[in-house]
Structure formats: C-alpha cells, structure tokens
N, C-alpha and C. Protein backbone atom coordinates (compact mmCIF):
# COMPACT_ATOMS: atom_id res chain seq x y z
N UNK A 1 -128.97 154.58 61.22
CA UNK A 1 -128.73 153.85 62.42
C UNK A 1 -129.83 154.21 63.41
N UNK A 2 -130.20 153.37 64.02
CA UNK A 2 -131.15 153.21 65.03
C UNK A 2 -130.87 152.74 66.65
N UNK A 3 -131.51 153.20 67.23
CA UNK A 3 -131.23 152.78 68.94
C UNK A 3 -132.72 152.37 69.16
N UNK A 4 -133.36 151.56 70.04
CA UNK A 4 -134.04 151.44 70.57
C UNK A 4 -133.98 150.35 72.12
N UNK A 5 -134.16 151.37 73.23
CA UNK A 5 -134.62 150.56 74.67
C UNK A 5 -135.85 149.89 74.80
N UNK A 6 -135.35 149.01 75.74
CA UNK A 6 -136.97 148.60 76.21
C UNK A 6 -137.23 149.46 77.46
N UNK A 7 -138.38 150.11 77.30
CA UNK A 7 -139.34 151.02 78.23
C UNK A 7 -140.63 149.92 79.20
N UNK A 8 -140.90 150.60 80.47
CA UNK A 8 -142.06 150.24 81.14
C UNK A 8 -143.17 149.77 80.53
N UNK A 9 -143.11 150.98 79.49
CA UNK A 9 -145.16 150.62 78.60
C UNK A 9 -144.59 150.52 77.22
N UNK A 10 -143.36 149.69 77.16
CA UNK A 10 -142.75 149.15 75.72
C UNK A 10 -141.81 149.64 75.19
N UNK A 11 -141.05 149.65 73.83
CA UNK A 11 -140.30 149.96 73.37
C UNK A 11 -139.72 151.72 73.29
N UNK A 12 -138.80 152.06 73.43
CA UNK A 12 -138.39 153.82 73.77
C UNK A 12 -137.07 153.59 72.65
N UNK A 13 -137.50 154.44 71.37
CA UNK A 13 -136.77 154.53 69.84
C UNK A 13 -136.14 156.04 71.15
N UNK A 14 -134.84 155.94 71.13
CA UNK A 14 -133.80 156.67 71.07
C UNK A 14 -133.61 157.21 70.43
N UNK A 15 -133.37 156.77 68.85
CA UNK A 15 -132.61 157.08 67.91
C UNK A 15 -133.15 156.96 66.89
N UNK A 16 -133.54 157.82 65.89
CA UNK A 16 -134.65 157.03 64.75
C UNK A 16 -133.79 157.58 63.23
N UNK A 17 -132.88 156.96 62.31
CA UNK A 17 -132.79 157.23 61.22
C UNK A 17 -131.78 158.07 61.30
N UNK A 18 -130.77 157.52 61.61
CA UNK A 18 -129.85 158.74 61.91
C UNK A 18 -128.73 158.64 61.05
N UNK A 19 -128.58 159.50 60.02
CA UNK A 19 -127.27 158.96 58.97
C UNK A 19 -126.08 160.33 59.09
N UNK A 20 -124.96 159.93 58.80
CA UNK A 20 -123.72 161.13 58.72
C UNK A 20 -122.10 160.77 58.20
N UNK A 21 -121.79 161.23 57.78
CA UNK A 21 -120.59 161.10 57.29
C UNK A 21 -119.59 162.31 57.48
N UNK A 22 -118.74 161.51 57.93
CA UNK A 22 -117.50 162.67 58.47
C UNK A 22 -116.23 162.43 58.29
N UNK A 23 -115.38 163.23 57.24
CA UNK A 23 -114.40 163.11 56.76
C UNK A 23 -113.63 163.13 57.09
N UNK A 24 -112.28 162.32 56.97
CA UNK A 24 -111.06 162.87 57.17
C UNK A 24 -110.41 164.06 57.62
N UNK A 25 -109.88 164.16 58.97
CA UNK A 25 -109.54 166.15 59.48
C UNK A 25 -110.93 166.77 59.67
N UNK A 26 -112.04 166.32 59.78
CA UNK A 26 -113.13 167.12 59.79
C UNK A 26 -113.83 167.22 61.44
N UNK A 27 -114.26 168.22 61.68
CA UNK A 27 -114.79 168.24 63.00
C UNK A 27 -115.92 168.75 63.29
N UNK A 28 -116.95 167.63 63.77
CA UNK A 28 -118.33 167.57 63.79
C UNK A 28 -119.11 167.83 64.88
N UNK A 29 -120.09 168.49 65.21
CA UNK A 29 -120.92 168.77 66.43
C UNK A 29 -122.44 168.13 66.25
N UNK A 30 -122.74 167.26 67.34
CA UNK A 30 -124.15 166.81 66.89
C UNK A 30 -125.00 167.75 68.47
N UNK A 31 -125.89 168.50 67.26
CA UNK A 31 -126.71 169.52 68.42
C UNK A 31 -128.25 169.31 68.83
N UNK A 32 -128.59 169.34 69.67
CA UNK A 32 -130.11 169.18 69.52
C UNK A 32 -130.56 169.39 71.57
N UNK A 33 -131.81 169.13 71.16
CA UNK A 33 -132.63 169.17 72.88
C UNK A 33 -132.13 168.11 73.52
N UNK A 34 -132.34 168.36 74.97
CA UNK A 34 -131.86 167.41 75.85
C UNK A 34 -133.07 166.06 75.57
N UNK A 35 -132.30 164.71 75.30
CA UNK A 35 -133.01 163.57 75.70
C UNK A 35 -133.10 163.28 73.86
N UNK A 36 -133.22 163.89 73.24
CA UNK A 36 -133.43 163.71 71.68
C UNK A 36 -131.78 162.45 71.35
N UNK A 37 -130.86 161.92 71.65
CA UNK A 37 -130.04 160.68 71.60
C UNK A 37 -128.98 161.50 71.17
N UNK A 38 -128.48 162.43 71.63
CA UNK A 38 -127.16 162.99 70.80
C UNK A 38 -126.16 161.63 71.67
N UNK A 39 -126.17 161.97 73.19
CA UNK A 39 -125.18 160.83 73.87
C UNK A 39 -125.41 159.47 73.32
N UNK A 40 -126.83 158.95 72.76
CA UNK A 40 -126.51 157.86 72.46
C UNK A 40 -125.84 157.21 71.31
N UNK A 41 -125.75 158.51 70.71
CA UNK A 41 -125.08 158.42 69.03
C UNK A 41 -124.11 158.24 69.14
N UNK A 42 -123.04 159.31 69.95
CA UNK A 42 -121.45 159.23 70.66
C UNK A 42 -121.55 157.65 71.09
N UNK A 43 -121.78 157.13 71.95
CA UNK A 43 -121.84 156.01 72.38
C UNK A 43 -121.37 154.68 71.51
N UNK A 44 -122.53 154.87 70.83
CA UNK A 44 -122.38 154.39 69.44
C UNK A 44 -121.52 153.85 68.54
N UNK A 45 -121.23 155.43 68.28
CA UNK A 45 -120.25 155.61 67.83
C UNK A 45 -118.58 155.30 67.76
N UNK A 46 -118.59 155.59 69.14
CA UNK A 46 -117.21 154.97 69.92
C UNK A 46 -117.01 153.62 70.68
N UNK A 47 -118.34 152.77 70.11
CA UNK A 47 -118.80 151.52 70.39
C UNK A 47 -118.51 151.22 71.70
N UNK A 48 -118.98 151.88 72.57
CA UNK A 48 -119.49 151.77 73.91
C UNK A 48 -121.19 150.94 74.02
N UNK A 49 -121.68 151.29 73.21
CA UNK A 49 -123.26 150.67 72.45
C UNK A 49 -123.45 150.08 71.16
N UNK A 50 -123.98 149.03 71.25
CA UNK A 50 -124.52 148.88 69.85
C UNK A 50 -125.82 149.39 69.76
N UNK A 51 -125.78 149.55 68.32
CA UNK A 51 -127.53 150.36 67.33
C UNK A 51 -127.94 148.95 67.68
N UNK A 52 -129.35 149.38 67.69
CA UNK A 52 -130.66 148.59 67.40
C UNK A 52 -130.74 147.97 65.72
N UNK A 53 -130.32 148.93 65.23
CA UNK A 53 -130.62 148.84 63.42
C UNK A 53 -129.85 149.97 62.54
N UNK A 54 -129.26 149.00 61.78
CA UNK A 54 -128.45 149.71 60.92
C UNK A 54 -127.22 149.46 61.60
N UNK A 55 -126.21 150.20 60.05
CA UNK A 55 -124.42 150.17 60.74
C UNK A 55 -123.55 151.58 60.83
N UNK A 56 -122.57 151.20 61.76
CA UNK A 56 -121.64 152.57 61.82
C UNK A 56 -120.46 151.82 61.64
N UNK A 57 -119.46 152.50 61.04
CA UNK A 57 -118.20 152.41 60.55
C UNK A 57 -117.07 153.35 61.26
N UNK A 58 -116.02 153.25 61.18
CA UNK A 58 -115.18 154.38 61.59
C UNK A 58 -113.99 154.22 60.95
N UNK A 59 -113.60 154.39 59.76
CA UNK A 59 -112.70 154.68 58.58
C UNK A 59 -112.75 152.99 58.35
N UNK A 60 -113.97 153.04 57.46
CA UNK A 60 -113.86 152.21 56.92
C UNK A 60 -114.50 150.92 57.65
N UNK A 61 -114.11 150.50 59.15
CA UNK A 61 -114.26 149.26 59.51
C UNK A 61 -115.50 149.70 60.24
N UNK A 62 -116.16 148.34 60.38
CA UNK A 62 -117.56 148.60 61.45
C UNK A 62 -117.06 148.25 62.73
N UNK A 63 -118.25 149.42 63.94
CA UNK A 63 -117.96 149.69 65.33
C UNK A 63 -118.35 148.22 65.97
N UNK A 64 -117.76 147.24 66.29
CA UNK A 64 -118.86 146.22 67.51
C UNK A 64 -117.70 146.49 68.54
N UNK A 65 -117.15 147.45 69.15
CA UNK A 65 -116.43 147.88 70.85
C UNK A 65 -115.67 148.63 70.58
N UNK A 66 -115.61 149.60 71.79
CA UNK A 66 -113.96 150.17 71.71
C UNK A 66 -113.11 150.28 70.82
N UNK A 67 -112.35 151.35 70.19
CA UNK A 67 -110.81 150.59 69.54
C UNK A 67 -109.80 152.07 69.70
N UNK A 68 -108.87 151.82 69.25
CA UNK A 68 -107.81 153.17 68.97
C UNK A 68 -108.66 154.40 68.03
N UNK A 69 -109.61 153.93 67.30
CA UNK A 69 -109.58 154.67 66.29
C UNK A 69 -110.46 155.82 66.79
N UNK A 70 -111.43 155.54 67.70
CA UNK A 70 -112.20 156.83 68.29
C UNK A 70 -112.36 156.95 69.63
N UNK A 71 -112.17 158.30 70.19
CA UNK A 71 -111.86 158.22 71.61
C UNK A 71 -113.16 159.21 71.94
N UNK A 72 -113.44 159.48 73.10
CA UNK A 72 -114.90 160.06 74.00
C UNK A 72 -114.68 160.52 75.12
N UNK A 73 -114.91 162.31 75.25
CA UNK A 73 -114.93 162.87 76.37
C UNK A 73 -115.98 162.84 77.25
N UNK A 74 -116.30 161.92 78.27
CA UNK A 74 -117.26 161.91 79.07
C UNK A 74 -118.16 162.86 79.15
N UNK A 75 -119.95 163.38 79.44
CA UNK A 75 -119.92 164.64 80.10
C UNK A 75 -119.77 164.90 81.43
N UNK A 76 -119.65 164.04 82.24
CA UNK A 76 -119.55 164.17 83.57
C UNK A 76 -117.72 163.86 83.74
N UNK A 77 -117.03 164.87 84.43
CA UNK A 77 -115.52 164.44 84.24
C UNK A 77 -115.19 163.57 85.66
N UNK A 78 -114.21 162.28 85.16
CA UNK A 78 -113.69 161.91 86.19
C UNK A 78 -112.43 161.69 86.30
N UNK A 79 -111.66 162.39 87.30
CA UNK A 79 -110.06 161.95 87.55
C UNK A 79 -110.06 161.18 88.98
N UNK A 80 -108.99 160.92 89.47
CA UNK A 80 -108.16 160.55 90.20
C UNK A 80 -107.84 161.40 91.36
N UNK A 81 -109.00 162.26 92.19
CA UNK A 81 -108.32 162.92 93.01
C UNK A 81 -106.79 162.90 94.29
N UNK A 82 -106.21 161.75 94.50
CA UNK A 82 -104.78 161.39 94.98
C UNK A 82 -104.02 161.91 94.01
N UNK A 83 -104.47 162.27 92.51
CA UNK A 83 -103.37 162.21 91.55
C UNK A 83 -103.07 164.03 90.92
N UNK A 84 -102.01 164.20 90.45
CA UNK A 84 -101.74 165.43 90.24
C UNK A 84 -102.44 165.29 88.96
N UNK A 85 -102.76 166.77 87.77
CA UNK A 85 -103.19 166.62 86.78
C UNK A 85 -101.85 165.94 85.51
N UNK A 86 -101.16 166.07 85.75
CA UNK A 86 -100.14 164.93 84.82
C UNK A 86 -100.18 163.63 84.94
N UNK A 87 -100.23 163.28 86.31
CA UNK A 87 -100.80 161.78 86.59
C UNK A 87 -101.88 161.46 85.87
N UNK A 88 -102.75 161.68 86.19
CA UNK A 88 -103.85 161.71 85.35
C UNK A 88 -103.69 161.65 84.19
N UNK A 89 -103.35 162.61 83.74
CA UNK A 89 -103.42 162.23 82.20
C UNK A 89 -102.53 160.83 81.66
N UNK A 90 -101.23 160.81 82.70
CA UNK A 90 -100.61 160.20 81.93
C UNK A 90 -100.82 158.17 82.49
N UNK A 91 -101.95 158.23 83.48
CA UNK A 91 -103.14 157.15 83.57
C UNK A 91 -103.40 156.63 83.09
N UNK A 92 -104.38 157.64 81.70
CA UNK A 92 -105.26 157.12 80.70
C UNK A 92 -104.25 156.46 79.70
N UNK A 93 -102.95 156.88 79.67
CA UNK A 93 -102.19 156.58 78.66
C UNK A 93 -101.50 155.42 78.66
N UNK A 94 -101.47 154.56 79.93
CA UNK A 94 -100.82 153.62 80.64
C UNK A 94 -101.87 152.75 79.74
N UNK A 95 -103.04 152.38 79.17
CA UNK A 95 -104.07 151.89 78.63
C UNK A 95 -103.58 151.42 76.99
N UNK A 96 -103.21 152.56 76.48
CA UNK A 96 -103.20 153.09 75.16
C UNK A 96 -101.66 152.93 74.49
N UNK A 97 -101.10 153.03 75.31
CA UNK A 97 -99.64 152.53 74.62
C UNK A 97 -98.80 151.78 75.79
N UNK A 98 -97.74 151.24 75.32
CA UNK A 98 -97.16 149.85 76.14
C UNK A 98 -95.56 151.13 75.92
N UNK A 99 -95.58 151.93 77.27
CA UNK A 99 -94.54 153.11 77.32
C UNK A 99 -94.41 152.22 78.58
N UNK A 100 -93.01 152.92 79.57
CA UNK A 100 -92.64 153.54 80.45
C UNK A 100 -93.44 154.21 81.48
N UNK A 101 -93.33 154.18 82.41
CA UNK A 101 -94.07 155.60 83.46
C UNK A 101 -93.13 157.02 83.08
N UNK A 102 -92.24 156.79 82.75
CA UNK A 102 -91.04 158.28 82.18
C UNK A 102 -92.31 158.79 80.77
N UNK A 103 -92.17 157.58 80.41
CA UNK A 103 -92.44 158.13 78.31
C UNK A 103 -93.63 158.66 78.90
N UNK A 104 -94.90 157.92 79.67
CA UNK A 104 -96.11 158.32 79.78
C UNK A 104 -96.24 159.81 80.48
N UNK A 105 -95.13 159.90 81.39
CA UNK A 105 -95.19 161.34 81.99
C UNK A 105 -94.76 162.62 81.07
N UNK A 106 -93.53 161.92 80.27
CA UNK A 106 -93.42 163.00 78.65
C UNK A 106 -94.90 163.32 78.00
N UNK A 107 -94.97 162.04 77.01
CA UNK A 107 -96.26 162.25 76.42
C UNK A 107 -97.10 163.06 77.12
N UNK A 108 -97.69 162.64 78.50
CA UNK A 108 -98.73 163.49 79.10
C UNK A 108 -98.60 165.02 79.11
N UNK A 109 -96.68 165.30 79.22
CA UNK A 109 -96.63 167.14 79.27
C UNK A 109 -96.68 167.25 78.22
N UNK A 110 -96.46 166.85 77.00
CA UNK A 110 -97.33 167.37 76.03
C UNK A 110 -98.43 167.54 75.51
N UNK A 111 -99.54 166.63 76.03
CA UNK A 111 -100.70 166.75 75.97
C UNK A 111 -101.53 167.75 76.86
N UNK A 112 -100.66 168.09 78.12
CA UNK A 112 -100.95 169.21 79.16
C UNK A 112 -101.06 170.45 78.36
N UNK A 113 -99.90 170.42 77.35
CA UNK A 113 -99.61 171.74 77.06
C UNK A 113 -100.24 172.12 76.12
N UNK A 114 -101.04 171.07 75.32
CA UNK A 114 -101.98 171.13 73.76
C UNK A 114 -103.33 171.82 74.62
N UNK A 115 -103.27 171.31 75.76
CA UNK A 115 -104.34 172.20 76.35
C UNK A 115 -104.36 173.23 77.57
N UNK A 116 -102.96 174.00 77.73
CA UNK A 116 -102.90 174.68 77.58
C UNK A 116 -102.84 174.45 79.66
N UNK A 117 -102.36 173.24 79.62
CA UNK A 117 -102.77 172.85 81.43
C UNK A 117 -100.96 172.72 81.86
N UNK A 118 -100.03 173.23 81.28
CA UNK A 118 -98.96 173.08 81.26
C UNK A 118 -98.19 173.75 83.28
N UNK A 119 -98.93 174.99 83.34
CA UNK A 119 -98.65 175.70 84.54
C UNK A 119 -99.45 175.17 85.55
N UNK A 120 -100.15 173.62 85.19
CA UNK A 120 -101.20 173.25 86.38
C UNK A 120 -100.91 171.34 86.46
N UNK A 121 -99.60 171.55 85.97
CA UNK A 121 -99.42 169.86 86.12
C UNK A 121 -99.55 169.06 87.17
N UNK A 122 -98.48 170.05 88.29
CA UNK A 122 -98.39 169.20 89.68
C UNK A 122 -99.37 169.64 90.38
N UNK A 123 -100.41 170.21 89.69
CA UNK A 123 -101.58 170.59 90.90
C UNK A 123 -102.67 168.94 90.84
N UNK A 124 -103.38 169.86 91.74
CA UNK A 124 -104.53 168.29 92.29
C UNK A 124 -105.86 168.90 91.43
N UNK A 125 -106.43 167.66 91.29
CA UNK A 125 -107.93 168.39 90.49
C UNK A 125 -108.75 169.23 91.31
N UNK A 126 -108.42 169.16 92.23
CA UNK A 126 -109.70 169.99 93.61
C UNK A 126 -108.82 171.36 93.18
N UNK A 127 -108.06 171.79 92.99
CA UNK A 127 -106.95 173.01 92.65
C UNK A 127 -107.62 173.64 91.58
N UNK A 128 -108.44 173.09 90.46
CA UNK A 128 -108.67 173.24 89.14
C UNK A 128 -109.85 173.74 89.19
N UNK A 129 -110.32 174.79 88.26
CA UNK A 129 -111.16 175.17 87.77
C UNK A 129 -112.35 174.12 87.44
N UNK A 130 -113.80 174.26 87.21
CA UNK A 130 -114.58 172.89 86.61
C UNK A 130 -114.15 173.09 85.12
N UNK A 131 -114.04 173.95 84.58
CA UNK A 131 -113.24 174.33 83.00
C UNK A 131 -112.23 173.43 82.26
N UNK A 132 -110.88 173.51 83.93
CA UNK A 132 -109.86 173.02 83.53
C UNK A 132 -109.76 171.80 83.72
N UNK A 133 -110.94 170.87 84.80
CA UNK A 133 -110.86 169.60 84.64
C UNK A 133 -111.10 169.17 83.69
C-alpha cells in the first residue's frame, strides 16, 4: 500500500510499499522516525484515508471509510471539557450503539474501569492527569 500527496515542487510518497498482516487477538506497533507515515498508515487503515496504491482489508473486507471493525486513538486527545470523564466516554458510545443514556452510562463504567479510570468518573478532564486523559 501506498500514500502519496501532492507537494509544492510535486508529488510527496508518504508511504512507499508498505505490506502487514495482523492476526486475529494479535497486537501490533508500527515504529519508526517522526514524518516516515506511521499516522498515515493508521489512517488508512481505519479508513479515515484512502492509499494512493494498493489495498487494505480489515478481516477480510476492504477499507473505503470508517466502520465498527477498527477503531483509532487520536494522538492529540480530545474530550468535552463541560463533561465529567464518564460522560465522555459514554459520548463516544451514543455513536456506536443505539442504547439508552442509562445503558451508555453502564457500558461507559465499565470501560472506565478496563482502564483503570473507575475512582475518576465524576471528575472533569482539567482534574486529570495528561496520562489519564
């Protein structure tokens, strides 16, 4: 798979030849120097972008947008500062499943607690660590 922008003095290859396969339960880190396309791969990937050339799949089906099947932690974090950190979470979830504001506030304390944000629900993000945002 390939990326390429258009640049000032022409074409800027992002991404040149980039192949991987990642299994089922498996958990992958793509490492390298800053500016070398790791973000644009994620992107990609989680079809926020399309490649220039070549295809990506994600169990099976090919990426052209968004779907359930792969999700993306920003690197820059953004919440809802009006909102407590359960709100928040349970926000994103208002998106993702057709719940309740009750079910979404369940679901969310459990997802608080997978990370371990369980004693920081009703706090505000300005309250939070940059860690714990």
């Amino acid at each position: 798979m390939g990326k390429v922008y258009p640049g000032r003095d022409g074409p800027v290859a992002a991404v040149q030849n980039f192949s991987c396969d990642i299994g089922g339960g498996e958990f992958a880190v793509i490492l390298g120097p800053s500016g070398c396309g790791k973000s644009t791969v994620v992107r990609i990937i989680a079809g926020l972008e399309q490649a220039s050339s070549g295809t990506v799949s994600v169990n099976g089906a090919p990426v052209s947008r968004p779907g359930k099947s792969c999700s993306m932690v920003f690197q820059s974090y953004t919440s809802f500062p009006w909102l407590t950190v359960l709100e928040n979470i349970a926000f994103g979830l208002g998106y993702s499943f057709q719940e309740t504001r009750r079910e979404r506030l369940e679901r969310a304390k459990g997802l608080a607690r997978l990370v371990e944000l369980e004693r920081f629900e009703n706090a505000y993000i300005r309250e939070l660590s940059g860690g714990m945002r």
